[in-house]
N, C-alpha and C. Protein backbone atom coordinates (compact mmCIF):
# COMPACT_ATOMS: atom_id res chain seq x y z
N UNK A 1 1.33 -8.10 135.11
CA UNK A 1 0.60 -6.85 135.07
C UNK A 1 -0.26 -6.80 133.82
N UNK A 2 -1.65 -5.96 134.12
CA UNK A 2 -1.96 -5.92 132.94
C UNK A 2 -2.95 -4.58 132.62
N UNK A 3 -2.73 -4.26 131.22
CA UNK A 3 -2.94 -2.82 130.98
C UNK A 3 -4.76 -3.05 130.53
N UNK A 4 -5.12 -1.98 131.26
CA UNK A 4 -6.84 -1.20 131.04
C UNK A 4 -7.10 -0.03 130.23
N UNK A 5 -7.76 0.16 129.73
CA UNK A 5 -8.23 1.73 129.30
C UNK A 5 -9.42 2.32 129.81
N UNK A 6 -9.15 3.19 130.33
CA UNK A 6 -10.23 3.86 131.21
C UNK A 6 -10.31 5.51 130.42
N UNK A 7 -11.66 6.06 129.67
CA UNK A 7 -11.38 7.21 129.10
C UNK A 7 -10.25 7.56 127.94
N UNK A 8 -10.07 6.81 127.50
CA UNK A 8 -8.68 6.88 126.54
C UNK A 8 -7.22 6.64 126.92
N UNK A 9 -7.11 6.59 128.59
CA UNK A 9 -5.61 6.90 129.02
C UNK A 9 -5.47 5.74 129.10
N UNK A 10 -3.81 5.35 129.54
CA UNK A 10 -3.55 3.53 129.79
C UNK A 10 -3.62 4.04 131.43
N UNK A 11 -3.71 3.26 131.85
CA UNK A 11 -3.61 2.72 133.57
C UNK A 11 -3.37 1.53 133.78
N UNK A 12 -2.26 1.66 134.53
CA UNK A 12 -1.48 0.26 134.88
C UNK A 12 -1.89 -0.58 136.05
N UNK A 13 -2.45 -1.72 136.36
CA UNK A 13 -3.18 -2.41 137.31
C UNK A 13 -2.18 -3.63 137.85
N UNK A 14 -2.40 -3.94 138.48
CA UNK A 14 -2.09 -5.04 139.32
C UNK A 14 -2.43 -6.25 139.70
N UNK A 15 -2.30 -7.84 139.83
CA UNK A 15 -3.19 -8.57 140.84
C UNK A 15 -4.46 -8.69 139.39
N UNK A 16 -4.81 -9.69 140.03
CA UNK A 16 -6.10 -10.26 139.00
C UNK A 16 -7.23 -10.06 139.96
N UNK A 17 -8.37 -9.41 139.30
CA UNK A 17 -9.72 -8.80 139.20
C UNK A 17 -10.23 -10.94 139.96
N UNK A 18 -11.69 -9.73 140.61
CA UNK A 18 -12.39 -11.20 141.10
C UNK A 18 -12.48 -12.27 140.60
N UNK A 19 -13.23 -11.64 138.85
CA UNK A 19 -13.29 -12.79 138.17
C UNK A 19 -12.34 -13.62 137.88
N UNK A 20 -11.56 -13.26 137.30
CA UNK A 20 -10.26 -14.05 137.31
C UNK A 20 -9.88 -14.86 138.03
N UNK A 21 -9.57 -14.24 139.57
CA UNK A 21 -9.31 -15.25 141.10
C UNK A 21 -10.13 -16.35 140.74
N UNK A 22 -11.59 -16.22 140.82
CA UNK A 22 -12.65 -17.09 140.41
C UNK A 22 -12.35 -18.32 139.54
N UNK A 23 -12.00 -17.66 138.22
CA UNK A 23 -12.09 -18.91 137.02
C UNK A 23 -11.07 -19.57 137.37
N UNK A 24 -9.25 -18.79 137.53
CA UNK A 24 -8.17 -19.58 137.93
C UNK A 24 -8.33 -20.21 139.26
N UNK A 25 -9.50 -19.96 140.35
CA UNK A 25 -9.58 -21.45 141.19
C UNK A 25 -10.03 -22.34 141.07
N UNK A 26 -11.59 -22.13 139.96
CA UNK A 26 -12.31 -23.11 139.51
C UNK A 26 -11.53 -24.47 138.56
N UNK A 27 -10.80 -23.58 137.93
CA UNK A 27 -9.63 -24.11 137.19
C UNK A 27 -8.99 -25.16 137.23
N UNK A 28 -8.39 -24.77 138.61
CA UNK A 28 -7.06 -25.69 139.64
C UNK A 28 -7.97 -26.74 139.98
N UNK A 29 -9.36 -26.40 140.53
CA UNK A 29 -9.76 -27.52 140.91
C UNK A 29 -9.84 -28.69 140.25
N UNK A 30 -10.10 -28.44 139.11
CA UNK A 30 -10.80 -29.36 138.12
C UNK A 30 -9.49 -30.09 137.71
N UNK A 31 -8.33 -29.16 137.90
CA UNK A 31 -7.01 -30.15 137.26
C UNK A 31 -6.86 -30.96 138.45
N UNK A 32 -7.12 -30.92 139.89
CA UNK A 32 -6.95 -31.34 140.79
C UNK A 32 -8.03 -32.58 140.76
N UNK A 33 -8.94 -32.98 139.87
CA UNK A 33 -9.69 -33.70 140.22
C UNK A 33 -9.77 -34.55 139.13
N UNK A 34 -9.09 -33.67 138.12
CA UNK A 34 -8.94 -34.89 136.97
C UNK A 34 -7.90 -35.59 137.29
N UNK A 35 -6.56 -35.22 137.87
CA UNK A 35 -5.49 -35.50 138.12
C UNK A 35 -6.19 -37.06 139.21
N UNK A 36 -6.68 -36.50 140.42
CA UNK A 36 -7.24 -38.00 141.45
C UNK A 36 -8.34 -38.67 140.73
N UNK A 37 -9.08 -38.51 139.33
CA UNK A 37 -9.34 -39.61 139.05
C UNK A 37 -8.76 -40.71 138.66
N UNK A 38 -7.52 -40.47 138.47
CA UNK A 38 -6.38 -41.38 137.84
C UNK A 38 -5.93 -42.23 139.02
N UNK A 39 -6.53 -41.98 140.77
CA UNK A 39 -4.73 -42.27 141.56
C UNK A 39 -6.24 -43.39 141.94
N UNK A 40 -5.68 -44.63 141.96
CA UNK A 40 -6.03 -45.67 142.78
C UNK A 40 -6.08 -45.28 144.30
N UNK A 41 -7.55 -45.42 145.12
CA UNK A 41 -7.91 -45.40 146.51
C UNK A 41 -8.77 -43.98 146.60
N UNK A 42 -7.75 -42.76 146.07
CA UNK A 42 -8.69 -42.14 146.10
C UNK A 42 -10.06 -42.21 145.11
N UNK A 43 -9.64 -43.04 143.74
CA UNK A 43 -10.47 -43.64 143.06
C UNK A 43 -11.18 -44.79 143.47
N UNK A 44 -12.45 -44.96 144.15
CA UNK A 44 -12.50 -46.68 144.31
C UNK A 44 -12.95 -47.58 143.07
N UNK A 45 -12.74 -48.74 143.28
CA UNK A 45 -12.84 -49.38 142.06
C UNK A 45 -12.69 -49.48 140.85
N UNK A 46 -10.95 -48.78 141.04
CA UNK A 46 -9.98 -48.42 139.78
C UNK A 46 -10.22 -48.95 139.31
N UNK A 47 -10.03 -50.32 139.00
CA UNK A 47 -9.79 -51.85 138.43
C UNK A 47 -11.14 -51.73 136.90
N UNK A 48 -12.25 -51.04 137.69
CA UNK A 48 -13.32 -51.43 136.68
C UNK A 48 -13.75 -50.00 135.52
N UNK A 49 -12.34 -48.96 135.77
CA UNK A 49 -12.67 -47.94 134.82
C UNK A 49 -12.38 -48.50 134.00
N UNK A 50 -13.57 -47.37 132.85
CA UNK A 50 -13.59 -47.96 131.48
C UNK A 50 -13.02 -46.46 130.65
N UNK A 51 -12.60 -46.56 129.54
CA UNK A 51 -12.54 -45.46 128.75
C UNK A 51 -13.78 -44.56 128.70
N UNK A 52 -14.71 -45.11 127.95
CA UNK A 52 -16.15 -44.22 128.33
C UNK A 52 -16.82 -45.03 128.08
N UNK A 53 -17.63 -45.27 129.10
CA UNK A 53 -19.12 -46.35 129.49
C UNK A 53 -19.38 -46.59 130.39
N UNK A 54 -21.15 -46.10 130.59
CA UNK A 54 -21.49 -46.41 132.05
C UNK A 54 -21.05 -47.56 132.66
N UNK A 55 -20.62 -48.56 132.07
CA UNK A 55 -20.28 -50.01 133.05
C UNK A 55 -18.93 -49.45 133.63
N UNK A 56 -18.00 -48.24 133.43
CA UNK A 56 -17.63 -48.07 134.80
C UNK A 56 -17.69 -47.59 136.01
N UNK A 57 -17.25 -48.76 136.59
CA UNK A 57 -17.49 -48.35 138.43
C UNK A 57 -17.07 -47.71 138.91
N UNK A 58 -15.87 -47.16 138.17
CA UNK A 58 -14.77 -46.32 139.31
C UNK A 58 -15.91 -45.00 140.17
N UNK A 59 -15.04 -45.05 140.95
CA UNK A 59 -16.17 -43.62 141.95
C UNK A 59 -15.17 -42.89 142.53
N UNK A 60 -14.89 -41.51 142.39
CA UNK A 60 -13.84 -40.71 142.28
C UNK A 60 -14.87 -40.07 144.04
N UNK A 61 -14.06 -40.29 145.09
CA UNK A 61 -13.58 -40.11 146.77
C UNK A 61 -14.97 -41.40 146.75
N UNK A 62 -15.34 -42.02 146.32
CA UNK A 62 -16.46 -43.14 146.30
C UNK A 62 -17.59 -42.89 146.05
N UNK A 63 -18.16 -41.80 145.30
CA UNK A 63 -18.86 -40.97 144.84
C UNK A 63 -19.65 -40.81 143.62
N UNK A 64 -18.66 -39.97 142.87
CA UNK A 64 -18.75 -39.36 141.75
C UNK A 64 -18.37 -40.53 140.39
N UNK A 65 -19.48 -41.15 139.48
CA UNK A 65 -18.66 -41.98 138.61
C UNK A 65 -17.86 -41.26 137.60
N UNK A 66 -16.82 -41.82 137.21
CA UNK A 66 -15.28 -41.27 136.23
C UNK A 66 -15.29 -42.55 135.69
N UNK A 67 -14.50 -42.22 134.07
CA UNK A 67 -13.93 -43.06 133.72
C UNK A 67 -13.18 -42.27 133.05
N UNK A 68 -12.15 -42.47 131.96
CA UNK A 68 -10.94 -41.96 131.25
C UNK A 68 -11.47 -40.92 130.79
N UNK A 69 -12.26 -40.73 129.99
CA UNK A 69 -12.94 -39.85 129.47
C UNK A 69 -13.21 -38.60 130.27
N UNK A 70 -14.13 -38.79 131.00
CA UNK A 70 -14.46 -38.00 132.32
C UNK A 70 -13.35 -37.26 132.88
N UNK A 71 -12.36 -37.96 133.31
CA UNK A 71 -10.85 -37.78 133.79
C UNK A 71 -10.32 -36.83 132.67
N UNK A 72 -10.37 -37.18 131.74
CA UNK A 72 -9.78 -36.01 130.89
C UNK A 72 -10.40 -34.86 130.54
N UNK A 73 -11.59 -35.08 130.31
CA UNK A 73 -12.60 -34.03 130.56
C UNK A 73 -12.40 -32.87 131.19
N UNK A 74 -12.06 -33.42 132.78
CA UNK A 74 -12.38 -32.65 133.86
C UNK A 74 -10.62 -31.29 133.67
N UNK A 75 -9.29 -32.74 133.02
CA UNK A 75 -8.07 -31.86 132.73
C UNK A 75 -8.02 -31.04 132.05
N UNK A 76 -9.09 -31.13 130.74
CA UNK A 76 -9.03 -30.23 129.84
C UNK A 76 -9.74 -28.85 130.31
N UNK A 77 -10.94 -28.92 130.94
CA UNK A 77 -11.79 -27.98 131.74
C UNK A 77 -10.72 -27.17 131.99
N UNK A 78 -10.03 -27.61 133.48
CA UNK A 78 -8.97 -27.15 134.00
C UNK A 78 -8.17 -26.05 133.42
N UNK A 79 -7.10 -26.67 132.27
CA UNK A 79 -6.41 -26.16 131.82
C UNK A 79 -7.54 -24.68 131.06
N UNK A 80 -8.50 -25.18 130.29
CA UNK A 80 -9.25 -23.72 129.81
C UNK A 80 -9.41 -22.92 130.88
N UNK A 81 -9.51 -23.43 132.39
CA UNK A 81 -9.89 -21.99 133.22
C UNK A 81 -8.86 -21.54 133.64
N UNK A 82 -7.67 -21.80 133.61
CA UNK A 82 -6.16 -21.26 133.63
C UNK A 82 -6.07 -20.38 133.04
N UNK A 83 -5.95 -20.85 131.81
CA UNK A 83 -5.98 -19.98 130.29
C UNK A 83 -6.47 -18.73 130.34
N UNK A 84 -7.97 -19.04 130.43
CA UNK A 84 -8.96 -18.16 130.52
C UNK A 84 -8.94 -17.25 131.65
N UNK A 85 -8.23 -17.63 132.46
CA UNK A 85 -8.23 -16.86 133.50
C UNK A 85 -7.44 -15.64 133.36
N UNK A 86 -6.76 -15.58 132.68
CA UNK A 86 -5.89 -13.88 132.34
C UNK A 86 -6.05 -12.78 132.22
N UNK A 87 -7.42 -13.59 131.64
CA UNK A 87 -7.94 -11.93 130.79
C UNK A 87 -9.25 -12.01 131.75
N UNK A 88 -10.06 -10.31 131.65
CA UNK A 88 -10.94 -10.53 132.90
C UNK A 88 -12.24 -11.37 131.57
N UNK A 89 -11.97 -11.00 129.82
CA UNK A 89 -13.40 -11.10 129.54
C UNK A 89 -13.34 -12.95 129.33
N UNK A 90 -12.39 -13.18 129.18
CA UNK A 90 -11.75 -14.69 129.37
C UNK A 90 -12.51 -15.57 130.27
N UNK A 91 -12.13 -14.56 131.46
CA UNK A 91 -12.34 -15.06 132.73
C UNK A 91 -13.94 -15.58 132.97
N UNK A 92 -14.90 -14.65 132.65
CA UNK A 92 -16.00 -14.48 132.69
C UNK A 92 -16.68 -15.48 131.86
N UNK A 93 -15.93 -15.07 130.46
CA UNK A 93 -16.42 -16.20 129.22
C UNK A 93 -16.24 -17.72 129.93
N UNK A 94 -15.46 -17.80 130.62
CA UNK A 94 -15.26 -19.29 131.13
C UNK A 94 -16.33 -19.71 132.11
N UNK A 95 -16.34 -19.02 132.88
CA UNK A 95 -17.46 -19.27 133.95
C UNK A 95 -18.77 -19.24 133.74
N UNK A 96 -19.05 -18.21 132.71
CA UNK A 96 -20.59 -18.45 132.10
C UNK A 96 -20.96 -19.61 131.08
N UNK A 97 -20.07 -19.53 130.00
CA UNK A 97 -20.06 -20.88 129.46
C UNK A 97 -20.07 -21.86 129.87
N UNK A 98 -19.35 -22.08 130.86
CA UNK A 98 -18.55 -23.53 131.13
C UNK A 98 -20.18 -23.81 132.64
N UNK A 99 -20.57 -22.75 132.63
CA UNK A 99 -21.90 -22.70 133.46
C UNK A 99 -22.69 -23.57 132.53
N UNK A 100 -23.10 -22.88 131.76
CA UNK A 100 -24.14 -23.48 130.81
C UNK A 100 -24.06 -24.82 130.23
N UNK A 101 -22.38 -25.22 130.42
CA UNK A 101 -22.40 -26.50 129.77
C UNK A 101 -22.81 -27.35 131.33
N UNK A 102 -22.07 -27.17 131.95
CA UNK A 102 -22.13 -27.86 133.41
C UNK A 102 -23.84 -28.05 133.13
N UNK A 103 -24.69 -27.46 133.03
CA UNK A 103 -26.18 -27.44 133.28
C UNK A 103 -26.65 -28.24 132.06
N UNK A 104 -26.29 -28.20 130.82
CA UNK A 104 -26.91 -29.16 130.05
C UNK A 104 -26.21 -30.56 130.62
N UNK A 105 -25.10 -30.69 131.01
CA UNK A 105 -24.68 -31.83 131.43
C UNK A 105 -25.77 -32.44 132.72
N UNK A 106 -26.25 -31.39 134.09
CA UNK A 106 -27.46 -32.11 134.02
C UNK A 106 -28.50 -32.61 134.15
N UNK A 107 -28.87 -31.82 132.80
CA UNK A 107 -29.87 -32.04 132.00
C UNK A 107 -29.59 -33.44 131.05
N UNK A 108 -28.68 -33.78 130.88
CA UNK A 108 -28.23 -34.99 130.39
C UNK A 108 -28.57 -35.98 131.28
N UNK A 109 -27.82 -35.81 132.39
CA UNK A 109 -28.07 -36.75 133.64
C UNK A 109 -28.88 -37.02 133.96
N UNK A 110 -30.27 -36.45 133.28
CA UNK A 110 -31.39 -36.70 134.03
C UNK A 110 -32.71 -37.24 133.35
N UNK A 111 -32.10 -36.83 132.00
CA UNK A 111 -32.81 -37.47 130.32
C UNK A 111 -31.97 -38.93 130.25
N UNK A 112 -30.81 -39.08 130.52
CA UNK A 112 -30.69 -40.49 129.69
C UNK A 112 -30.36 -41.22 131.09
N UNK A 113 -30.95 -42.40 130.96
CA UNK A 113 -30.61 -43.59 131.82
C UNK A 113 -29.19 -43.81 132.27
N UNK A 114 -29.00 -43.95 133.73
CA UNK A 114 -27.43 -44.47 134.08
C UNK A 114 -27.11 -45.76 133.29
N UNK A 115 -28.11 -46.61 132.92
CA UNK A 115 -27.20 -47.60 132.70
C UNK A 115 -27.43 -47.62 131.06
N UNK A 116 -27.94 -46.73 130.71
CA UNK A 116 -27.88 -46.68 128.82
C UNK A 116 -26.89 -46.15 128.29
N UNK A 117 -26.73 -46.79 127.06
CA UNK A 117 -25.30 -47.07 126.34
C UNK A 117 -25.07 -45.09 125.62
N UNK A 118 -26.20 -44.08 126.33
CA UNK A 118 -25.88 -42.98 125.50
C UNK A 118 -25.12 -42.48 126.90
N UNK A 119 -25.50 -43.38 128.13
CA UNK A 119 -24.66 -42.56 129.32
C UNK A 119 -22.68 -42.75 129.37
N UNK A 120 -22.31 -42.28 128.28
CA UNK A 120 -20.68 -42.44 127.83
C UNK A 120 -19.95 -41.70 128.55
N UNK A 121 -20.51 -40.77 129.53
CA UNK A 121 -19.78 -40.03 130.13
C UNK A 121 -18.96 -40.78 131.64
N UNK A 122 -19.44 -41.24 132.36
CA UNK A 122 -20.59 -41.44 132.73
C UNK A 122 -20.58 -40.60 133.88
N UNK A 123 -22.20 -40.69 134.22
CA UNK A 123 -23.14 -39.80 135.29
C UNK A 123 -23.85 -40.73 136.28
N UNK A 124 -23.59 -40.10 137.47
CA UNK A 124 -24.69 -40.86 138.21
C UNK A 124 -25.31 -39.52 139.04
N UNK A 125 -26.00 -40.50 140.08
CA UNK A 125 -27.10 -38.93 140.69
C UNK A 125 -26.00 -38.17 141.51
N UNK A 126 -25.15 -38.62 142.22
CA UNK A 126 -24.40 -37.59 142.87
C UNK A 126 -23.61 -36.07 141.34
N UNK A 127 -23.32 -37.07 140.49
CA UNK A 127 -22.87 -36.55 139.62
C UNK A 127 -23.68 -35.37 138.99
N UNK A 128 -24.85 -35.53 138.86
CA UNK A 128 -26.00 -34.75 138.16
C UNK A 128 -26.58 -33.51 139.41
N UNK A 129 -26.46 -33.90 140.91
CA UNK A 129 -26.41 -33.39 141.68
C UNK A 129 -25.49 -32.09 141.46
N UNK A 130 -24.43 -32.35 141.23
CA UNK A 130 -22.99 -31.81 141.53
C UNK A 130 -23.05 -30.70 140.02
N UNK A 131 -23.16 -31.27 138.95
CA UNK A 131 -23.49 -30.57 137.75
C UNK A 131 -24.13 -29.18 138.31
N UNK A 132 -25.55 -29.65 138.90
CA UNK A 132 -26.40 -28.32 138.82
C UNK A 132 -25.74 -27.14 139.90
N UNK A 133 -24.97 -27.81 140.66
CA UNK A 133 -24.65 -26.96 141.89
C UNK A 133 -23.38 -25.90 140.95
N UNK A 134 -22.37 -26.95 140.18
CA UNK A 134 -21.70 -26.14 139.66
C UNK A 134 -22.26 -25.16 138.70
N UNK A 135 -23.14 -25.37 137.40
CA UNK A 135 -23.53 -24.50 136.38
C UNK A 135 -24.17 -23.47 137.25
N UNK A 136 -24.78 -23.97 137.99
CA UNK A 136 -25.35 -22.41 138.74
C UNK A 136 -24.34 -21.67 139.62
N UNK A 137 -23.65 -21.68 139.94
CA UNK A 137 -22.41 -21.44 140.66
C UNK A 137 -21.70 -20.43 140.39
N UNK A 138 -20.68 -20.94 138.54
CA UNK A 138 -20.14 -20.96 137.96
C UNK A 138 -21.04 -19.33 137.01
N UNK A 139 -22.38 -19.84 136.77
CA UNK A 139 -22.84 -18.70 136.00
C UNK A 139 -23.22 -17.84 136.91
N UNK A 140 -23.61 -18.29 138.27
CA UNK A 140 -23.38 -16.68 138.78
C UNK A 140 -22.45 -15.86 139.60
N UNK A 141 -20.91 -16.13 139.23
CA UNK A 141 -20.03 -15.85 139.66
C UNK A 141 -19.41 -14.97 138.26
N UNK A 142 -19.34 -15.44 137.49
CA UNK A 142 -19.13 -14.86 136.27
C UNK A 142 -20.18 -13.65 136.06
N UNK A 143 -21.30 -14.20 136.17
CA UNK A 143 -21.89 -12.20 136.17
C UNK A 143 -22.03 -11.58 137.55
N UNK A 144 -21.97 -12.22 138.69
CA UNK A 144 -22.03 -11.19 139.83
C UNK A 144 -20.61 -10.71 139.80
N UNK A 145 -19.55 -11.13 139.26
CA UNK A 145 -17.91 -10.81 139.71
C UNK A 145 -18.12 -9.79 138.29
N UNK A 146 -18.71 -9.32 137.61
CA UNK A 146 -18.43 -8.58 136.56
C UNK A 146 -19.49 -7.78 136.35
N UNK A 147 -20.50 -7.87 137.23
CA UNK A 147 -21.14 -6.93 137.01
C UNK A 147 -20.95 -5.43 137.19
N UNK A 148 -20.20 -4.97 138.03
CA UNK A 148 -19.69 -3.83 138.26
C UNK A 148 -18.77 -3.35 136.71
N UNK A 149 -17.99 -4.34 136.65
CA UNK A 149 -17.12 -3.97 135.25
C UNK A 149 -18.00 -3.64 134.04
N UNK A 150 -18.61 -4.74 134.25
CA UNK A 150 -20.11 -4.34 132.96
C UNK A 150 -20.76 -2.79 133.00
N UNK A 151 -21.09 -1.97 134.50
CA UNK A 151 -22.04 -1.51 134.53
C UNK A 151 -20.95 0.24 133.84
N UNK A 152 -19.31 -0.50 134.52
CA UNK A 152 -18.76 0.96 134.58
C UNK A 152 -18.49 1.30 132.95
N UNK A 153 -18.37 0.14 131.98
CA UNK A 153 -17.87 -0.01 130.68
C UNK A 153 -19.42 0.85 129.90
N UNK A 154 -20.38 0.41 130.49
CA UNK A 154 -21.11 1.34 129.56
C UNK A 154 -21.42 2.36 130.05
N UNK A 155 -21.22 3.17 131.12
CA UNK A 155 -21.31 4.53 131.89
C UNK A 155 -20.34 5.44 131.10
N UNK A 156 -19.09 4.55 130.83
CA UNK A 156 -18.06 5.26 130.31
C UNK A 156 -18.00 5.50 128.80
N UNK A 157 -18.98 4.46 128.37
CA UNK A 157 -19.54 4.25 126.56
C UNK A 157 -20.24 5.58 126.27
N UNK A 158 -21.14 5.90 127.20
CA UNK A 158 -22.01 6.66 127.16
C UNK A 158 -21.68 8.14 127.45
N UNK A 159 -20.33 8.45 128.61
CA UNK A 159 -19.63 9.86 128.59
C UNK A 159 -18.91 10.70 127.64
């Protein structure tokens, strides 16, 4: 449960607000996907991940390039949208941020060469594909799921 202030009084709520639902699924996913970059098959071409460098091949469902890095990346993500997910401004902060990074990422993908030694992540086009779908996604879920909260917080600033 978790406590609001509305007008000065406490009010006791229930159940997690959209945003929240939101960040804690975005969340799961990402632990869910850092987790199968690790599992051989659903990874193809385990054999040739690298810690971080485009020379690895691995391709996470045969796809997406991963390597250790990436893989952890994606766990750590995860775990912040868990976290973050508690609180609603948490919640929001995660999804807009984690928007904006998703989008310079790419913007990365699309400035540096797949096979140049600055691509450490590594990225390929499905990958850079997938970036933009999420940062835009991600940032507008975080302000369409809060915009209402936004609009009532300063109605109530202002009474």
């Amino acid at each position: 449960m978790s406590n609001s202030s509305t007008t000065g009084r406490r009010v006791r709520t229930t159940g997690r607000t959209a945003v929240q639902k939101a960040a804690l699924a975005i969340g799961a996913v990402f632990l869910l996907v850092g987790v199968l970059g690790f599992i051989p098959g659903v990874t193809s071409d385990y054999g040739t991940m690298s810690f971080a460098s485009h020379h690895s091949e691995a391709k996470l469902l045969g796809l997406f390039q991963v390597s250790i890095l990436h893989n952890i990346v994606h766990l750590l993500f995860g775990v912040a949208g868990v976290v973050l997910a508690k609180t609603v401004s948490g919640a929001r902060r995660y999804l807009v941020v984690g928007g904006i990074i998703y989008l310079a990422l790419f913007l990365y993908g699309l400035l540096v060469g797949q096979n140049s030694s600055a691509n450490f992540v590594p990225v390929n086009t499905a990958d850079d594909i997938l970036h933009l779908v999420l940062g835009l996604g991600m940032i507008g879920l975080g302000v369409a799921l809060t915009r209402r909260l936004a609009g009532a917080g300063s109605r109530n600033a202002r009474a």
